[in-house]
C-alpha atoms as a PDB file:
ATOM      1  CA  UNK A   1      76.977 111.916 112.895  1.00  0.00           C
ATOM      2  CA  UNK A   2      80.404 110.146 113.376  1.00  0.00           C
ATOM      3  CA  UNK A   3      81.098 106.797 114.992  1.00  0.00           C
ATOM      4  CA  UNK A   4      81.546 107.176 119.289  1.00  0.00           C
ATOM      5  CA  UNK A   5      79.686 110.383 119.525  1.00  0.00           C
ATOM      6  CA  UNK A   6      75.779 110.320 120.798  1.00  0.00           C
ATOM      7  CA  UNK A   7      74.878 113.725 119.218  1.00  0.00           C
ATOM      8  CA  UNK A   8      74.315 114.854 115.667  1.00  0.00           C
ATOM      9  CA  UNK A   9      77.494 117.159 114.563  1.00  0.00           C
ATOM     10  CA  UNK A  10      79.814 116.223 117.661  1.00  0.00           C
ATOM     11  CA  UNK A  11      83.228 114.423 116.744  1.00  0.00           C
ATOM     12  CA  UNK A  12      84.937 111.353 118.937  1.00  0.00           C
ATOM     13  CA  UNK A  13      87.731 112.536 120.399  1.00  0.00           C
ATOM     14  CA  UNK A  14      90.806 110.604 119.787  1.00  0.00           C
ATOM     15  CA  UNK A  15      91.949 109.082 122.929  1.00  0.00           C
ATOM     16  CA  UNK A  16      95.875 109.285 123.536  1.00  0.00           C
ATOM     17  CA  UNK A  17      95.926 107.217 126.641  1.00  0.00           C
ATOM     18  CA  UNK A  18      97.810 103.411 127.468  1.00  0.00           C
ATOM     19  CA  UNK A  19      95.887 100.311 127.965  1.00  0.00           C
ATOM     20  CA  UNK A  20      96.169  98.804 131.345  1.00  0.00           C
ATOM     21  CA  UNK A  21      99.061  96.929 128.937  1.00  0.00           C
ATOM     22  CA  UNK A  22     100.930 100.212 128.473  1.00  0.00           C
ATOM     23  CA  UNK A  23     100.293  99.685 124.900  1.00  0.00           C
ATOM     24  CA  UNK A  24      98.587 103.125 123.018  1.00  0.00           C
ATOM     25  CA  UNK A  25      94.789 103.152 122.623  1.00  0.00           C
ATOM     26  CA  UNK A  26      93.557 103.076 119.260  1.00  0.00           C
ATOM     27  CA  UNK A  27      92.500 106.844 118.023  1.00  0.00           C
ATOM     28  CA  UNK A  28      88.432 107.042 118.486  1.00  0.00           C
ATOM     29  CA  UNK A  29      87.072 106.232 114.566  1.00  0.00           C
ATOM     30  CA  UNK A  30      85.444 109.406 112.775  1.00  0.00           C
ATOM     31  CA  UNK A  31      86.565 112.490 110.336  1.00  0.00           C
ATOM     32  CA  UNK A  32      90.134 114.100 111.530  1.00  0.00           C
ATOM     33  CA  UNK A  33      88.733 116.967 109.385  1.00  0.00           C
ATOM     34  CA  UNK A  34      89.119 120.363 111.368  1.00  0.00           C
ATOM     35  CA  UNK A  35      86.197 121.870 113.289  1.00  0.00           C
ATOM     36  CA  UNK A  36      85.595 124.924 111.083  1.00  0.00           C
ATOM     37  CA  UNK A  37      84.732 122.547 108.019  1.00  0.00           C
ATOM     38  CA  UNK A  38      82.652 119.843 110.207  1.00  0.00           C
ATOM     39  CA  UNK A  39      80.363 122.257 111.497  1.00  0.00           C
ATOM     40  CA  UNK A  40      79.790 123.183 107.802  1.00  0.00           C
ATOM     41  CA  UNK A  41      77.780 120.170 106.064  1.00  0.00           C
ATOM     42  CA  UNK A  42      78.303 121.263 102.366  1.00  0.00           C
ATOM     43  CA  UNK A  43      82.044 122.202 103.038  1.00  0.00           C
ATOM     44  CA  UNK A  44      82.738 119.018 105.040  1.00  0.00           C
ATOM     45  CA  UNK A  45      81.019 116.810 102.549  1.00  0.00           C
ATOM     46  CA  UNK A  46      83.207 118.554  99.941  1.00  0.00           C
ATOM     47  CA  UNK A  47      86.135 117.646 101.965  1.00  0.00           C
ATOM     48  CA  UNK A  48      85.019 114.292 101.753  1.00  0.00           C
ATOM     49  CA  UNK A  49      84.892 114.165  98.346  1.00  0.00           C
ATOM     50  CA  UNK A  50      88.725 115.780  97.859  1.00  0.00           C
ATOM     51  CA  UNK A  51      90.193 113.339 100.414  1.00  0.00           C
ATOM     52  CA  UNK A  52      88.422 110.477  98.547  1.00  0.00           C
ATOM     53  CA  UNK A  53      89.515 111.294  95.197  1.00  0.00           C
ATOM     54  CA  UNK A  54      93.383 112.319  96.144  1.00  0.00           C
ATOM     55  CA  UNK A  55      93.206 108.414  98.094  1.00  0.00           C
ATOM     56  CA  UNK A  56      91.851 107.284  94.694  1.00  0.00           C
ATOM     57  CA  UNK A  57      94.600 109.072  92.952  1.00  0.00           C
ATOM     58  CA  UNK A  58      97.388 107.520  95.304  1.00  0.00           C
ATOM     59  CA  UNK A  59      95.936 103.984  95.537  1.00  0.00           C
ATOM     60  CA  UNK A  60      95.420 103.912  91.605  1.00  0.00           C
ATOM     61  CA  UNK A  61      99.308 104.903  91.219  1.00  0.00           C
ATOM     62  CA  UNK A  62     100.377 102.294  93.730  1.00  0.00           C
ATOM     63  CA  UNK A  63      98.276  99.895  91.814  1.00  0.00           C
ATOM     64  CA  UNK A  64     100.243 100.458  88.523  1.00  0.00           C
ATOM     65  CA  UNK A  65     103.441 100.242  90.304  1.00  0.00           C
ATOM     66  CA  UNK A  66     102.859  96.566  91.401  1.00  0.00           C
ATOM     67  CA  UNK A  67     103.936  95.147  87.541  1.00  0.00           C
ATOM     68  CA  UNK A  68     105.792  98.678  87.221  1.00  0.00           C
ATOM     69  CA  UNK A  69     109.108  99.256  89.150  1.00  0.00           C
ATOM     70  CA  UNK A  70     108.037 101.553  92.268  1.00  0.00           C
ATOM     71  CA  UNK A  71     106.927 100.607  95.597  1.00  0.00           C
ATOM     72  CA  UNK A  72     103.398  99.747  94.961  1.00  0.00           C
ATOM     73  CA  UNK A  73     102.114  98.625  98.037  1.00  0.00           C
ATOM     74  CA  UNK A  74     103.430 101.066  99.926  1.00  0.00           C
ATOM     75  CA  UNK A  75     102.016 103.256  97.870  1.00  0.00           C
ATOM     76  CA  UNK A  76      98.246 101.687  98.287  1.00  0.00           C
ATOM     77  CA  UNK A  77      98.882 101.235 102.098  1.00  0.00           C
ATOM     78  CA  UNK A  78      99.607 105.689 101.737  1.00  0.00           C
ATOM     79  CA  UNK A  79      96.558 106.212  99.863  1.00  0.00           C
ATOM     80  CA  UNK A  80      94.458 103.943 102.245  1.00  0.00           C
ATOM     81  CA  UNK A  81      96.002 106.066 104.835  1.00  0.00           C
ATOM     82  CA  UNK A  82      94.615 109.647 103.625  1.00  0.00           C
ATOM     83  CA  UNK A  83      91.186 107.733 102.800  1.00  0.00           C
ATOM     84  CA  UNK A  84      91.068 106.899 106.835  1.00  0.00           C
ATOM     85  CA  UNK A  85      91.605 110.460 107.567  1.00  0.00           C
ATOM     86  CA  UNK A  86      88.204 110.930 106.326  1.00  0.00           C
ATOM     87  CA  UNK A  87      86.358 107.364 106.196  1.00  0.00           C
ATOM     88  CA  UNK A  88      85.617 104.798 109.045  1.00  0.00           C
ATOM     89  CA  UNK A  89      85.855 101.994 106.744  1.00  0.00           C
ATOM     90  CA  UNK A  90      89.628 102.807 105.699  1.00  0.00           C
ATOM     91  CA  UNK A  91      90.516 103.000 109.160  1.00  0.00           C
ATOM     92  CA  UNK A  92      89.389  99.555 110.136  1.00  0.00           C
ATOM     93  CA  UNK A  93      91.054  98.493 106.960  1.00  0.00           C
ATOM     94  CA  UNK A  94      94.600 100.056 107.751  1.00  0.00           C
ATOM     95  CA  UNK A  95      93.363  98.730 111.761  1.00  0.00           C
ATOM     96  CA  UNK A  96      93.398  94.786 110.439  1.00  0.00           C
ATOM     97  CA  UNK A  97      96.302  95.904 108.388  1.00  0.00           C
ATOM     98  CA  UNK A  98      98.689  96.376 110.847  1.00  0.00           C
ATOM     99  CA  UNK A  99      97.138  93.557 113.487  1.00  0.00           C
ATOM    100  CA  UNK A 100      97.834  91.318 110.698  1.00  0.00           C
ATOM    101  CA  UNK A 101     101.490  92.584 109.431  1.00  0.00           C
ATOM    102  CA  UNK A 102     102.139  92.751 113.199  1.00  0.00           C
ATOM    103  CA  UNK A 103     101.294  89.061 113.755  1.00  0.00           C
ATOM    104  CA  UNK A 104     103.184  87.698 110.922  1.00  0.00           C
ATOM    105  CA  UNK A 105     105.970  90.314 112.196  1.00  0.00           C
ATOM    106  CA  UNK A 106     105.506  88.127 115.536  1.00  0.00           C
ATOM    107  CA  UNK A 107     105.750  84.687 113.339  1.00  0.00           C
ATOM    108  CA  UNK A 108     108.576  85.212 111.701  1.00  0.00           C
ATOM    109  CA  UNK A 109     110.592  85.889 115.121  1.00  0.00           C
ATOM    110  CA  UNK A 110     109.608  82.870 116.211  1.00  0.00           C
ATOM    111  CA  UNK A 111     112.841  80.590 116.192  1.00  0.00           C
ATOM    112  CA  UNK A 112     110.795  77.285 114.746  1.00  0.00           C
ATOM    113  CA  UNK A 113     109.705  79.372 112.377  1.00  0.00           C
ATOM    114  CA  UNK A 114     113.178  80.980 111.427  1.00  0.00           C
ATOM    115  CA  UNK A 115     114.412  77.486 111.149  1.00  0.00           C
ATOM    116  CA  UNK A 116     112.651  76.157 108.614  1.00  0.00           C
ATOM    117  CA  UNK A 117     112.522  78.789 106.929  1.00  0.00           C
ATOM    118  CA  UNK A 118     116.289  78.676 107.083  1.00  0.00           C
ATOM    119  CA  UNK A 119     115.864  75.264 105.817  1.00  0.00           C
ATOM    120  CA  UNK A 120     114.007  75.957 102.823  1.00  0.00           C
ATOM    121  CA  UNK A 121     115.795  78.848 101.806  1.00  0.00           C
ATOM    122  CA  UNK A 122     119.346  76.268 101.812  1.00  0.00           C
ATOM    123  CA  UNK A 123     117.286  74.017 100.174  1.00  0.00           C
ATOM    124  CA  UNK A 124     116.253  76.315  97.345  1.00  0.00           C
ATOM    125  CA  UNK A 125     119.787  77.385  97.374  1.00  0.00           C
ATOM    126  CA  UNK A 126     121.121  73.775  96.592  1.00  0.00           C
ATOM    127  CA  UNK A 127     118.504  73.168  93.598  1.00  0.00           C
ATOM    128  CA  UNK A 128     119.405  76.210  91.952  1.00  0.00           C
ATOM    129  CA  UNK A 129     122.923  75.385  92.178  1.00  0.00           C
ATOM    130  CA  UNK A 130     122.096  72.237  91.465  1.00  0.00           C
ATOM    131  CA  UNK A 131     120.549  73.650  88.269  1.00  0.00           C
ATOM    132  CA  UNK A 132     123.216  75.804  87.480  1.00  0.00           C
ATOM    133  CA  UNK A 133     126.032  73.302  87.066  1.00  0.00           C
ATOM    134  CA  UNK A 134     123.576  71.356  84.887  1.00  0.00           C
ATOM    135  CA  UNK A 135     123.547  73.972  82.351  1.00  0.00           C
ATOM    136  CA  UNK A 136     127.011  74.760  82.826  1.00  0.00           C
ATOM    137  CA  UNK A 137     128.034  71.100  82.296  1.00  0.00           C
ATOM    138  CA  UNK A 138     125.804  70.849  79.422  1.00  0.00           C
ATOM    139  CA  UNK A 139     125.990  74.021  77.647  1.00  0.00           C
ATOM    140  CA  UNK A 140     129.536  75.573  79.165  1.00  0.00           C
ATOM    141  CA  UNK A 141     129.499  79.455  79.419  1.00  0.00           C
ATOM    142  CA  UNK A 142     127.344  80.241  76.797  1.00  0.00           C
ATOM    143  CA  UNK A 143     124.598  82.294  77.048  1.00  0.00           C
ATOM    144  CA  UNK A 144     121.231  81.118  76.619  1.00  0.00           C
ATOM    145  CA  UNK A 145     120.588  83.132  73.327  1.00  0.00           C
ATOM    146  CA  UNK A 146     123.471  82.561  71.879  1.00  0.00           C
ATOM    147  CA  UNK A 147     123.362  78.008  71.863  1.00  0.00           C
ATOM    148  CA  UNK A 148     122.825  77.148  68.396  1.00  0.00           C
ATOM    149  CA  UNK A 149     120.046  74.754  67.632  1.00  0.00           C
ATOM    150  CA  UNK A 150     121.972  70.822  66.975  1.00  0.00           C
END
């Protein structure tokens, strides 16, 4: 039985309609496998299990790219994506996901917000510079494995 339905074998229906907000509705929670294999238990639990291990497959790849070059999160954010094609619990993941990436998105437009962080970034600018006349003062244009040991 999947979540929002009251009998055994019947699917939620995803709802396309706004919020009083005119913002989208959510998409109803449950399999977005198609009808032919639902009504089958054996074939749609073996669906289950091919969704689940091509998600493992992606999110394991996108976890090698994070000290790898690649795009690694994007990468686990696209395998936790074809997991909640299949699995509640993925899409209530990628669901907190995006409230969260979208709040921070919110954050960062604020203009206190973009001041400091302004601020700090001019600040870490300064130190570094600060840092690099340092060595350029002390050591001239020499690179760092080439200064001799005095």
């Amino acid at each position: 039985m999947n979540t929002g339905s009251d009998k055994p074998g019947e699917v939620a229906v995803a709802m396309n309609h706004t919020t009083t907000g005119g913002e989208p509705a959510e998409r109803a929670l449950g399999s977005r496998a198609p009808e032919f294999i639902k009504a089958r238990r054996l074939l749609h639990v073996s669906w289950q299990v091919g969704v689940f291990l091509v998600g493992l497959a992606v999110v394991a790849t996108g976890i090698v790219m994070l000290p790898l070059p690649g795009p690694g999160w994007v990468v686990i954010f696209g395998g936790m994506a074809i997991w909640a094609t299949e699995f509640v619990w993925a899409q209530l993941v990628l669901r907190w996901t995006k409230r969260k990436v979208t709040e921070a998105a919110q954050r960062a437009l604020d203009p206190k917000v973009r001041r400091r962080n302004i601020i700090l970034t001019s600040i870490g600018l300064v130190i570094v510079g600060a840092l690099l006349a340092v060595y350029l003062w002390k050591f001239g244009l020499v690179m760092p494995w080439k200064i001799e040991n005095q």
